[in-house]
Protein backbone atom coordinates (compact mmCIF):
# COMPACT_ATOMS: atom_id res chain seq x y z
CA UNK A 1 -219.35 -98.10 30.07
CA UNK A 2 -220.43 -97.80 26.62
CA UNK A 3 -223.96 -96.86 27.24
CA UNK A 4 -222.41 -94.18 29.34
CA UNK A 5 -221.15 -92.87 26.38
CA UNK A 6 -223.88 -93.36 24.41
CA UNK A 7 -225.73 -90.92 27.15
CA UNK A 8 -223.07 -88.86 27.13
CA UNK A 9 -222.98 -88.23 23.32
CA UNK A 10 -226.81 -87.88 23.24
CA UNK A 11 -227.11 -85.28 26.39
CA UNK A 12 -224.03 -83.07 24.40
CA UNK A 13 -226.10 -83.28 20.99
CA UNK A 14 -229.15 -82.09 22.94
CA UNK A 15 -226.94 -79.25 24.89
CA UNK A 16 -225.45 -78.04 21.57
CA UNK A 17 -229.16 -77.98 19.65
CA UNK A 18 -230.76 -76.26 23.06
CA UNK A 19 -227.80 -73.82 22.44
CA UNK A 20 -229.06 -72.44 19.34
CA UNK A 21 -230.71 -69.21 19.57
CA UNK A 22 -233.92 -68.12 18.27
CA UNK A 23 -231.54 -65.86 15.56
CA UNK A 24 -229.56 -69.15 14.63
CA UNK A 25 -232.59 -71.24 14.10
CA UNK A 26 -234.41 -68.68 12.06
CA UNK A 27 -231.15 -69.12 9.51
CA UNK A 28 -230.95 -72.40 9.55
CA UNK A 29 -234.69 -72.57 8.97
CA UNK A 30 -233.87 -69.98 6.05
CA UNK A 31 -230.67 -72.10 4.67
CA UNK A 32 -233.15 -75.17 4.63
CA UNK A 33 -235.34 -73.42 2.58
CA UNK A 34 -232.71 -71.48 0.01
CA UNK A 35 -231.59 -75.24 -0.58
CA UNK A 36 -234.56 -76.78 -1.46
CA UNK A 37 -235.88 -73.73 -3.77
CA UNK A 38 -232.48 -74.00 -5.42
CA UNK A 39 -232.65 -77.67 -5.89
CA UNK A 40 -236.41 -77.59 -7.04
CA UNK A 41 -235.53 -75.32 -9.87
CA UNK A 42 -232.39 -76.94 -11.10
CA UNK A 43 -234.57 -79.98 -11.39
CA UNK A 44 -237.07 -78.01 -13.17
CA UNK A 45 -234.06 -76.92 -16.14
CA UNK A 46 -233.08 -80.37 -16.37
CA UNK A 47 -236.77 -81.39 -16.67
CA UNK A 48 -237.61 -78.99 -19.16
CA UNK A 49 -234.26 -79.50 -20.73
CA UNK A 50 -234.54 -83.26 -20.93
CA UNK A 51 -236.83 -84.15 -23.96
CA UNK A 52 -234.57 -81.28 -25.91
CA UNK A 53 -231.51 -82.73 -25.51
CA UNK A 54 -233.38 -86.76 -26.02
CA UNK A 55 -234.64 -85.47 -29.52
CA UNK A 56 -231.68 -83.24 -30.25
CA UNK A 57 -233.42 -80.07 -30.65
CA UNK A 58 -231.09 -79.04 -28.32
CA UNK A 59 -228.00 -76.63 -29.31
CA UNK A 60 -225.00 -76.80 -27.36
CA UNK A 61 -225.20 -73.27 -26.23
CA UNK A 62 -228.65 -73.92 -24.80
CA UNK A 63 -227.52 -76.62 -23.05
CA UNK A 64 -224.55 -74.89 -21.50
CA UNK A 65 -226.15 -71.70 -20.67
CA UNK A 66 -229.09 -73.28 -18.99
CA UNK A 67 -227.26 -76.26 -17.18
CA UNK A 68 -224.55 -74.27 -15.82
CA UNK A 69 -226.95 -71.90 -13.98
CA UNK A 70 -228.19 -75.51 -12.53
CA UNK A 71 -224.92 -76.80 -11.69
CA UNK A 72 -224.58 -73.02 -9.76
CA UNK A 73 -228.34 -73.43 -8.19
CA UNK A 74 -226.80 -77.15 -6.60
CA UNK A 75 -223.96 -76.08 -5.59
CA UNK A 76 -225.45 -73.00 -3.65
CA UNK A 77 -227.24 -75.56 -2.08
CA UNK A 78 -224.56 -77.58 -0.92
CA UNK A 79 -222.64 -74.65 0.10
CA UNK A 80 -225.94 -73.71 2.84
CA UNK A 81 -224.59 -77.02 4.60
CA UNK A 82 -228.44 -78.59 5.38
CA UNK A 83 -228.42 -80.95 3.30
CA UNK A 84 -229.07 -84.51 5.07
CA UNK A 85 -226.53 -86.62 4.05
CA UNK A 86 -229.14 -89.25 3.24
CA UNK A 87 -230.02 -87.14 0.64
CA UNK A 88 -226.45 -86.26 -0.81
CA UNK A 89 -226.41 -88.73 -3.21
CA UNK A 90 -229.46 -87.40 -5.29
CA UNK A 91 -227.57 -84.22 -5.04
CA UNK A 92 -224.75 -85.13 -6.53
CA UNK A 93 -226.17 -87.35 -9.16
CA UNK A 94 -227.93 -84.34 -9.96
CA UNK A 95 -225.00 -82.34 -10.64
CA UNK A 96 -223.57 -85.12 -12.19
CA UNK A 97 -226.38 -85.40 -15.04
CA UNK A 98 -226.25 -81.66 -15.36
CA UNK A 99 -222.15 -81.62 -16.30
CA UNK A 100 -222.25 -84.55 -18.47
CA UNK A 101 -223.93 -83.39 -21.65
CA UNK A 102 -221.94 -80.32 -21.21
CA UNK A 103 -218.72 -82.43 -21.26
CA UNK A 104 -219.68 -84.31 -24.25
CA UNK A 105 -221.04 -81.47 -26.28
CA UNK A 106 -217.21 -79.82 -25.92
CA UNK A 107 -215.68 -82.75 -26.34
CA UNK A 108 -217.67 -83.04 -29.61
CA UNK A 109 -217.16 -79.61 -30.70
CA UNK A 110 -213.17 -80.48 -29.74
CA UNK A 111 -213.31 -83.87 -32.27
CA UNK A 112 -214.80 -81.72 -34.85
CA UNK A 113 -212.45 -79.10 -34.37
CA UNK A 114 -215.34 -76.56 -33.51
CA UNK A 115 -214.95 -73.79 -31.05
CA UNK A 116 -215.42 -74.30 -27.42
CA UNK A 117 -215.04 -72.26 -24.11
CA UNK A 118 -211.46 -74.14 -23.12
CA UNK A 119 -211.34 -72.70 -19.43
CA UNK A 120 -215.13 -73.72 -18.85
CA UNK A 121 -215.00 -77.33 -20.46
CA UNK A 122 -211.82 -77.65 -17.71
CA UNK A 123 -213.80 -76.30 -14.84
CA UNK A 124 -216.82 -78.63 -15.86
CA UNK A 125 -214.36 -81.44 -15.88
CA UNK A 126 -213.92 -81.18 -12.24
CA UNK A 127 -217.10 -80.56 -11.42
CA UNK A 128 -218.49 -83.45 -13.10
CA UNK A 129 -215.86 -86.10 -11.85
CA UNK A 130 -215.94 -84.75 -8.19
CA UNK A 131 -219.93 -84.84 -8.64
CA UNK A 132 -220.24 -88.20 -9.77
CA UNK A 133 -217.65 -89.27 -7.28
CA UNK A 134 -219.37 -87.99 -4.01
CA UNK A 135 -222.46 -89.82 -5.63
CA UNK A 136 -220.83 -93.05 -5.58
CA UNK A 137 -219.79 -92.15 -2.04
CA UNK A 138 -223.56 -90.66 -0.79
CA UNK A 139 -225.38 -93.68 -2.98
CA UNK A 140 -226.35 -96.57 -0.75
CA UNK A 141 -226.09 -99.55 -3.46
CA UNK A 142 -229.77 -101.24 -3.63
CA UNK A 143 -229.84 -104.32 -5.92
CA UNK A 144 -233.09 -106.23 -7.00
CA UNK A 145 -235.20 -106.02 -9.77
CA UNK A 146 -235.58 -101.83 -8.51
CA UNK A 147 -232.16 -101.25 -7.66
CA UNK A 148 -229.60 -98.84 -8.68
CA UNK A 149 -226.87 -100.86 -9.30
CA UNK A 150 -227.27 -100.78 -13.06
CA UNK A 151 -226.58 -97.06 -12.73
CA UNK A 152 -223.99 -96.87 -10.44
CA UNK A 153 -222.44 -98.89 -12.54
CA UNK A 154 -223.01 -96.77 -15.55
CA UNK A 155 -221.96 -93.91 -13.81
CA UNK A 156 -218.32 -95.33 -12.93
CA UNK A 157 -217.97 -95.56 -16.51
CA UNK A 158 -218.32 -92.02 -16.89
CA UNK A 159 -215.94 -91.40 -13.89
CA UNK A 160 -213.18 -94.20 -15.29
CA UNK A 161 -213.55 -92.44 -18.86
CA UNK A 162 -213.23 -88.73 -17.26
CA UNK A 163 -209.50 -89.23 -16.54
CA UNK A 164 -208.18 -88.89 -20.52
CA UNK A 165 -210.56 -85.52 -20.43
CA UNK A 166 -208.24 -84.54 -18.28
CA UNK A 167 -205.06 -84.55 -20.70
CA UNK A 168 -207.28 -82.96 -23.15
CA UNK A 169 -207.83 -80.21 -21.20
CA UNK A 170 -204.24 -79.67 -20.50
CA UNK A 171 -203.42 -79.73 -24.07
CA UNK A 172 -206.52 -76.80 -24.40
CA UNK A 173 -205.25 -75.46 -21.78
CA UNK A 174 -201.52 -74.74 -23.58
CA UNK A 175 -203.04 -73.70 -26.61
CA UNK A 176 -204.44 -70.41 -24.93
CA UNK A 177 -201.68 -69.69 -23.11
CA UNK A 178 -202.78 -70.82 -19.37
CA UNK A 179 -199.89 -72.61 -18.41
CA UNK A 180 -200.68 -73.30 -14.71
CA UNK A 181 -204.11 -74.58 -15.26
CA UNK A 182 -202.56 -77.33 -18.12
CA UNK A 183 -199.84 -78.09 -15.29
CA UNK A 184 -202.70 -78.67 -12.44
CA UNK A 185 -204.24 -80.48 -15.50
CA UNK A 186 -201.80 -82.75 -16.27
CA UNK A 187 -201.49 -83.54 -12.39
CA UNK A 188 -204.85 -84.47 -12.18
CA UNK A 189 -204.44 -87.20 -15.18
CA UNK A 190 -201.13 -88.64 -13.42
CA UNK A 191 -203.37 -88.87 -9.81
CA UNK A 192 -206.55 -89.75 -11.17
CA UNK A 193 -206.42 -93.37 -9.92
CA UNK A 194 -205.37 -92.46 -6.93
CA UNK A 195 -208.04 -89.81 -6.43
CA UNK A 196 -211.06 -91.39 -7.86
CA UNK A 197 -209.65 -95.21 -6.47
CA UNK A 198 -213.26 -97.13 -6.72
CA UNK A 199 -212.47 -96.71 -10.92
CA UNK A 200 -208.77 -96.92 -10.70
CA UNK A 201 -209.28 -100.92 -12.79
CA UNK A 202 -211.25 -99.21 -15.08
CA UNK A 203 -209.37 -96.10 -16.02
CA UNK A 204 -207.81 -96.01 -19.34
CA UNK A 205 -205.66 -93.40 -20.00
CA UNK A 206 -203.93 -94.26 -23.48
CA UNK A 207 -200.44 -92.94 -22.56
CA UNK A 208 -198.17 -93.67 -19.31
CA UNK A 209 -197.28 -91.25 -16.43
CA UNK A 210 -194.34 -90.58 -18.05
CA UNK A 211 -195.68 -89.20 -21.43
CA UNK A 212 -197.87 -86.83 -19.28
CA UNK A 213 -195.16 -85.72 -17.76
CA UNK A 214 -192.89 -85.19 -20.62
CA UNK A 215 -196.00 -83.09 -21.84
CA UNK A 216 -195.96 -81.73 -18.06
CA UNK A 217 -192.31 -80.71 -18.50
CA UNK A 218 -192.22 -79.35 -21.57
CA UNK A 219 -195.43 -76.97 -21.08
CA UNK A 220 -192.87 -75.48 -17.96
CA UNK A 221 -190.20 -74.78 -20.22
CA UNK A 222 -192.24 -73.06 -22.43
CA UNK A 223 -193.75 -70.73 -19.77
CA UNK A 224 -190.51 -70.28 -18.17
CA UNK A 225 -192.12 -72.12 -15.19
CA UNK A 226 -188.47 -73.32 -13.74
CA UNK A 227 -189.32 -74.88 -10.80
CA UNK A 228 -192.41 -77.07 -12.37
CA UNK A 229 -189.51 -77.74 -14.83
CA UNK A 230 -187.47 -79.61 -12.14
CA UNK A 231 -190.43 -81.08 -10.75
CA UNK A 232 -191.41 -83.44 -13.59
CA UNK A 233 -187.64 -83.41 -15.25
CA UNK A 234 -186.92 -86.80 -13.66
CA UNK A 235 -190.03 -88.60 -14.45
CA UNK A 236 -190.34 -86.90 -18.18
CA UNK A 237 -187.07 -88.59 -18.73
CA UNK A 238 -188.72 -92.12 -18.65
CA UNK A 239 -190.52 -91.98 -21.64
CA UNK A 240 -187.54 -93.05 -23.27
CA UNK A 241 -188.93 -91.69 -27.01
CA UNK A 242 -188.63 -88.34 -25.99
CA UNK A 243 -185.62 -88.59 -23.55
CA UNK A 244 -183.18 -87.11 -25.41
CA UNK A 245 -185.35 -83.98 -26.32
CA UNK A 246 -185.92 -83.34 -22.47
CA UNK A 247 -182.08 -83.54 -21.44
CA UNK A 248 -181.38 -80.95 -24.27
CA UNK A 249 -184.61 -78.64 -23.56
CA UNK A 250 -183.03 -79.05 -19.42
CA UNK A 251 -179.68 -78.26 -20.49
CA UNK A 252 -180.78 -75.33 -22.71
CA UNK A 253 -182.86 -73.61 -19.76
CA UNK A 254 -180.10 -73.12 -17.28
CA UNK A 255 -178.98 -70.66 -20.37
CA UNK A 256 -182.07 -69.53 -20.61
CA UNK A 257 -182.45 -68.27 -16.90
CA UNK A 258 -178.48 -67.13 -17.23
CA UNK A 259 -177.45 -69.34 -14.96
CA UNK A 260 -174.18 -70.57 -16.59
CA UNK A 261 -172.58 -71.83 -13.17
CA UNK A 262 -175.81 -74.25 -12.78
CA UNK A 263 -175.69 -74.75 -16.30
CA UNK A 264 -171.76 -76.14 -16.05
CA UNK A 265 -172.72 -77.87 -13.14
CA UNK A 266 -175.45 -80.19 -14.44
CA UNK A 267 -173.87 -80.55 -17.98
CA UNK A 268 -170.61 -82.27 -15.72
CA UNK A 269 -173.26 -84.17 -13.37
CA UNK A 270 -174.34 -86.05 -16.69
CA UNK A 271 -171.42 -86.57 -18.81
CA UNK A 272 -169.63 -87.75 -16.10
CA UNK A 273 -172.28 -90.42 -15.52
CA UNK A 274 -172.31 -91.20 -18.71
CA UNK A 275 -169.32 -90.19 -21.10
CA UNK A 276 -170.28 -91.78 -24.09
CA UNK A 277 -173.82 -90.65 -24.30
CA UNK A 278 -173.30 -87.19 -23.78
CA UNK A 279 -170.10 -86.04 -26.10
CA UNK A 280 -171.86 -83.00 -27.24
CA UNK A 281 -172.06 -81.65 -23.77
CA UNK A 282 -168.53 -82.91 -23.49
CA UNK A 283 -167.70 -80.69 -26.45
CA UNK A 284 -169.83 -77.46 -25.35
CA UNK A 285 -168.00 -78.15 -21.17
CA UNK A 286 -164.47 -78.08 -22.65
CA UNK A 287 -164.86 -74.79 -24.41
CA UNK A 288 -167.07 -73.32 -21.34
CA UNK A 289 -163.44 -74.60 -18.83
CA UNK A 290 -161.30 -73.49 -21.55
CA UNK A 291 -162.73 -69.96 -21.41
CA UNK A 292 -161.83 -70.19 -17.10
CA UNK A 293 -158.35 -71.36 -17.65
CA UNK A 294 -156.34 -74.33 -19.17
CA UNK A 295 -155.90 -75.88 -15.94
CA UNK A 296 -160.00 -76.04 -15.42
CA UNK A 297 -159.99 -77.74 -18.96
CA UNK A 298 -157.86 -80.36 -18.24
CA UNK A 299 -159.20 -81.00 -14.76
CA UNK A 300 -162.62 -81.84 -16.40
CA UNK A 301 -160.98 -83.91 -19.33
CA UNK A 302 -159.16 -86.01 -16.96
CA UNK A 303 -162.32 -86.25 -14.85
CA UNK A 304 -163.84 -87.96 -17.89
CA UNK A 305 -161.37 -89.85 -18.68
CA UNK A 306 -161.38 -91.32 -15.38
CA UNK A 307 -164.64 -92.82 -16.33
CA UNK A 308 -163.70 -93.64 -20.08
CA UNK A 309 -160.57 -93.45 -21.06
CA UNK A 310 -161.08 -94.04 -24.85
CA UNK A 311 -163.59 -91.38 -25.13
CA UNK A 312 -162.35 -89.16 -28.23
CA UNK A 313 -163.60 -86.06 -27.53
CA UNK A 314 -162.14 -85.97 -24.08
CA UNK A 315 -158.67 -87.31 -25.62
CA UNK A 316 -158.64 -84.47 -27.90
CA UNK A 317 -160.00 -81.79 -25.53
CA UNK A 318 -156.28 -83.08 -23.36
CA UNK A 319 -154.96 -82.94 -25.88
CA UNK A 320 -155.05 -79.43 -26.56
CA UNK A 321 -154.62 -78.34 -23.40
CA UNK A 322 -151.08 -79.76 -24.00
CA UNK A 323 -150.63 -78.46 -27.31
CA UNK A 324 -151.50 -75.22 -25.90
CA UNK A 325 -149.00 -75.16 -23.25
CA UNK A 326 -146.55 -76.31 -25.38
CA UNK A 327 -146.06 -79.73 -24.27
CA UNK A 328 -145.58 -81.04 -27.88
CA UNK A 329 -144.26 -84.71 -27.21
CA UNK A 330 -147.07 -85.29 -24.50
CA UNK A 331 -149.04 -83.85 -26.73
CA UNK A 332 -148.15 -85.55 -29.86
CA UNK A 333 -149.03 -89.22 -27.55
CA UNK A 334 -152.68 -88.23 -26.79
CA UNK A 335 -153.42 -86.96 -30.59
CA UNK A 336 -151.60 -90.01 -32.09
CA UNK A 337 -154.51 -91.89 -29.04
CA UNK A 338 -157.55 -89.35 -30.79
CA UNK A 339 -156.22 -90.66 -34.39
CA UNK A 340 -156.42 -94.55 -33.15
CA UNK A 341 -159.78 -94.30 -31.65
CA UNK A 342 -161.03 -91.93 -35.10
CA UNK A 343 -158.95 -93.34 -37.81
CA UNK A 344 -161.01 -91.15 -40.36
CA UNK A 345 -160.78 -87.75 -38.19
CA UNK A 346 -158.53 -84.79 -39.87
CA UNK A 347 -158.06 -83.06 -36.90
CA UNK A 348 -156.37 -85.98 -35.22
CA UNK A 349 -154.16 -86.51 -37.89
CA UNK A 350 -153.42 -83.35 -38.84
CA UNK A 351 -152.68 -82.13 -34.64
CA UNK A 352 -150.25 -85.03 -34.44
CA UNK A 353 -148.16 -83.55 -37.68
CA UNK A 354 -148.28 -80.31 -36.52
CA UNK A 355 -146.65 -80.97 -32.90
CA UNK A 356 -143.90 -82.91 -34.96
CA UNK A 357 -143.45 -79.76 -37.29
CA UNK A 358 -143.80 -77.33 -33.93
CA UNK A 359 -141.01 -79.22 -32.27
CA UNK A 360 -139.02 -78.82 -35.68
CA UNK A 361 -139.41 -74.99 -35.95
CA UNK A 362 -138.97 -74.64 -32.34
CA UNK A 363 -135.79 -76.80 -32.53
CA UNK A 364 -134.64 -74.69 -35.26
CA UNK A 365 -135.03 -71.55 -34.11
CA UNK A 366 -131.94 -72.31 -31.45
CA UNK A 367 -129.74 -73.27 -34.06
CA UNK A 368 -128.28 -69.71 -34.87
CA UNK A 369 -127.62 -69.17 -30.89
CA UNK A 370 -125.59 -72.44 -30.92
CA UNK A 371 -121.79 -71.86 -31.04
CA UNK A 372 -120.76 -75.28 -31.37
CA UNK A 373 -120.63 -76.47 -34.69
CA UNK A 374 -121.03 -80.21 -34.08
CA UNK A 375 -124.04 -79.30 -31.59
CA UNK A 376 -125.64 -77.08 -34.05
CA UNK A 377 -125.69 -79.63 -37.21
CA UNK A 378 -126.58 -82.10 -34.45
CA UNK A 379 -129.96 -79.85 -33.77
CA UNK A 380 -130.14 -79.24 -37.45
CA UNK A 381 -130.65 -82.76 -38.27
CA UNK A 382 -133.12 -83.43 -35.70
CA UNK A 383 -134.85 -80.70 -36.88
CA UNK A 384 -135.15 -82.33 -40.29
CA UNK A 385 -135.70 -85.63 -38.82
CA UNK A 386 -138.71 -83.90 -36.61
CA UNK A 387 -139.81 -82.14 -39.97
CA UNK A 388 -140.14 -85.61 -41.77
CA UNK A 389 -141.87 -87.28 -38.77
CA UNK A 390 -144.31 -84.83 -39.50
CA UNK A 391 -145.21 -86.24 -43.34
CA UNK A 392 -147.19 -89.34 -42.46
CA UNK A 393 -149.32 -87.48 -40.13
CA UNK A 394 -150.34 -84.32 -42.67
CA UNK A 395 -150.48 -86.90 -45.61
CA UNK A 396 -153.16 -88.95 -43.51
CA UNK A 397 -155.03 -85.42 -43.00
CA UNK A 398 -154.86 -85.10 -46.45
CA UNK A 399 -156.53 -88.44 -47.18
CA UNK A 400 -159.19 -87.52 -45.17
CA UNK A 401 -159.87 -84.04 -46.75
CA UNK A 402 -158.28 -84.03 -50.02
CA UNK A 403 -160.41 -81.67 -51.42
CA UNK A 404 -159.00 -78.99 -49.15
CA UNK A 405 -155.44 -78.29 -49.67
CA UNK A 406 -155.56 -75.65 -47.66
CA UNK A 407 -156.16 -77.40 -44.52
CA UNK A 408 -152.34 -78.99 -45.23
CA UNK A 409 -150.59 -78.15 -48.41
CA UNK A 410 -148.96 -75.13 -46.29
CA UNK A 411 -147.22 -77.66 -43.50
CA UNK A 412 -146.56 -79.89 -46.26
CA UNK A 413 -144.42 -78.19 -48.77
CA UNK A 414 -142.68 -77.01 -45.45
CA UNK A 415 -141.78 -80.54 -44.67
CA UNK A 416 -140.80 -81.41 -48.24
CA UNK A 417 -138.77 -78.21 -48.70
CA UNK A 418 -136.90 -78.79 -45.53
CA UNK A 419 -136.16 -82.72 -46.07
CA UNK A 420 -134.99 -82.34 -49.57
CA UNK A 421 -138.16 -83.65 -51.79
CA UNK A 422 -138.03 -80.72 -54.29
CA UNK A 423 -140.77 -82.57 -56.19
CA UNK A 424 -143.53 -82.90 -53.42
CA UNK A 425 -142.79 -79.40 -52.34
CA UNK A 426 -143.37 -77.98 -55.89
CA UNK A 427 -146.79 -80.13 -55.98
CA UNK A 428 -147.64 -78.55 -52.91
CA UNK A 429 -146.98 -75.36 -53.59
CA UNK A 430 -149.02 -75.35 -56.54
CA UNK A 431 -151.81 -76.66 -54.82
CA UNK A 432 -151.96 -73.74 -52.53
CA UNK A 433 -151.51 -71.14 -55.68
CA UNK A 434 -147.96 -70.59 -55.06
């Protein structure tokens, strides 16, 4: 059965090549012959080129000019498609030894800090690990005392040391504003193992996947690239360094594409996962819910304290959705909670005196509508009992701003006026220019 196959495959082969007409074998005849005129004379620049670049007499721009009309003469080669894949590998190694000194003349020039072509050291890049790539791939290994293994060892060093040219030219890339070339850049340093896998032991790329995507992510946000944003947000987030810089920068460009729904959305994802590490966003959420209503407020604070109940700023954000509604006693109990978990924060202390003092003036501002005279000094001494309650909390704001008397003298000569301390009242009065 086999050799019936054999038969079979040779008597197609021989159909499709007695298929050919006289038209299709006078251009393949011609393609033949446009690739070996265009391979003769790139050999000929690098030949002539050689010595020049051996002694140095060589510029740069000689050696660019000249080899990249090589590097165009082999590839028009390979693009005619006639060229025997026995011979591939000299092709390729040619191309190869034409886009190396190229690549290390830039990279030179990019040390020194000299000018180079950006776009065309990228583009040479490729060319030159691709080329020395399908080399490897086209080279039949020969060892012995006239092999090639020597330099097909040689020349996966050159491929394995390609793959940090690869950042660089992202970086470039940025600099002059080409965004989606740094980006396919970038991709090609994360993949280059991967790609190019007969190097992938001998790559060294100095920084992790996740640094080139943080660099990846961040060269999105800066050309409003949103989507290639989300793409490497996930990954950019585990290089740890620059973690924090990457949730803010995500956070920021929700607001930056006016999205504020999405924006509320992912800010609530996080700081519900984690509370305690994200109490600015906690902050910024509350005053986004606040603006919707107080009941969206307090839906969100009790969402987070669900997850941590001792979390201040979610205490205090409950807080004042109480005070706000005037639910002073309820109120009072979450504040006096804020003050326990802050000891040194004003606003705590200061919040809990003033629902003690609104409860007072609230009290006694029935007073005058109450007929009973028992009832009514009844509710005038708990309004002066509610007004004293009130003097440990302001006093305790005061310790921790006593430089600003403005922030409580006012409440406090209230308190002392009403519960009889002539003396403190005076003190406070003069403290707020009275």
């Amino acid at each position: 059965m086999k050799k019936i196959i054999i038969s079979l495959a040779a008597v197609l082969c021989a159909g499709n090549m007695m298929a050919q007409s006289p038209e299709e074998k006078a251009a393949l005849k011609e393609a033949k012959k446009e690739a070996k005129t265009c391979l003769a004379e790139a050999q000929k620049i690098k030949a002539d080129l050689d010595p020049k670049i051996a002694d140095k007499s060589a510029t740069a721009e000689e050696v660019q000019t000249k080899f990249t009309k090589a590097v165009e003469l082999v590839q028009k080669a390979l693009d005619t498609k006639t060229i025997e894949d026995k011979k591939l590998g000299e092709t390729y190694q040619l191309m190869a030894d034409l886009a190396l000194p190229m690549n290390n003349n830039m990279i030179a020039n990019a040390s020194s800090k000299q000018p180079f072509d950006t776009l065309f050291f990228y583009n040479n890049l490729k060319t030159l690990t691709e080329a020395i790539h399908k080399e490897l791939k086209y080279t039949k290994p020969v060892s012995g005392e006239y092999g090639n293994e020597a330099a097909l060892k040689m020349k996966k060093l050159n491929l394995a040391s390609c793959g940090v040219y690869y950042i660089y030219a992202a970086q470039f890339l940025s600099e002059v504003n080409r965004p989606e070339l740094a980006l396919e850049a970038y991709e090609k340093a994360m993949a280059y193992k991967t790609t190019y896998p007969e190097v992938a032991d001998m790559v060294n790329i100095p920084i992790g996947e996740a640094q080139i995507a943080y660099y990846a992510f961040h060269t999105a946000h800066n050309a409003k690239m949103w989507d290639a944003m989300d793409k490497y947000y996930e990954k950019a987030l585990a290089f740890a360094e620059g973690a924090e810089g990457t949730r803010q920068v995500k956070v920021m460009s929700y607001l930056e594409k006016g999205d504020t729904a999405a924006w509320a959305g992912y800010l609530r994802e996080q700081t519900l996962k984690e509370p305690a590490k994200n109490t600015d966003y906690i902050q910024m959420l509350l005053a986004y819910y606040q603006k919707g209503g107080m009941d969206k407020m307090m839906e969100y604070a009790d969402a987070v304290l669900a997850v941590d109940p001792n979390l201040y700023i979610a205490n205090y954000g409950k807080a004042h959705v109480l005070f706000a509604e005037k639910k002073y006693e309820e109120a009072f109990l979450v504040y006096k909670k804020c003050s326990e978990i802050k000891s040194e924060s004003y606003d705590a202390w200061y919040q809990c005196g003033l629902c003690k003092y609104r409860q007072a003036l609230d009290l006694n501002n029935t007073i005058s509508s109450i007929k009973n005279r028992v009832k009514a000094q009844e509710t005038l001494d708990n309004t002066k009992k509610l007004f004293g309650e009130a003097i440990p909390f302001f006093e305790k704001a005061r310790e921790c701003m006593p430089d600003d008397p403005e922030k409580w003298a006012y409440e406090l000569k209230q308190c002392y006026t009403v519960t009889g301390n002539a003396a403190k009242a005076a003190e406070m009065s003069k403290l707020v220019g009275e």
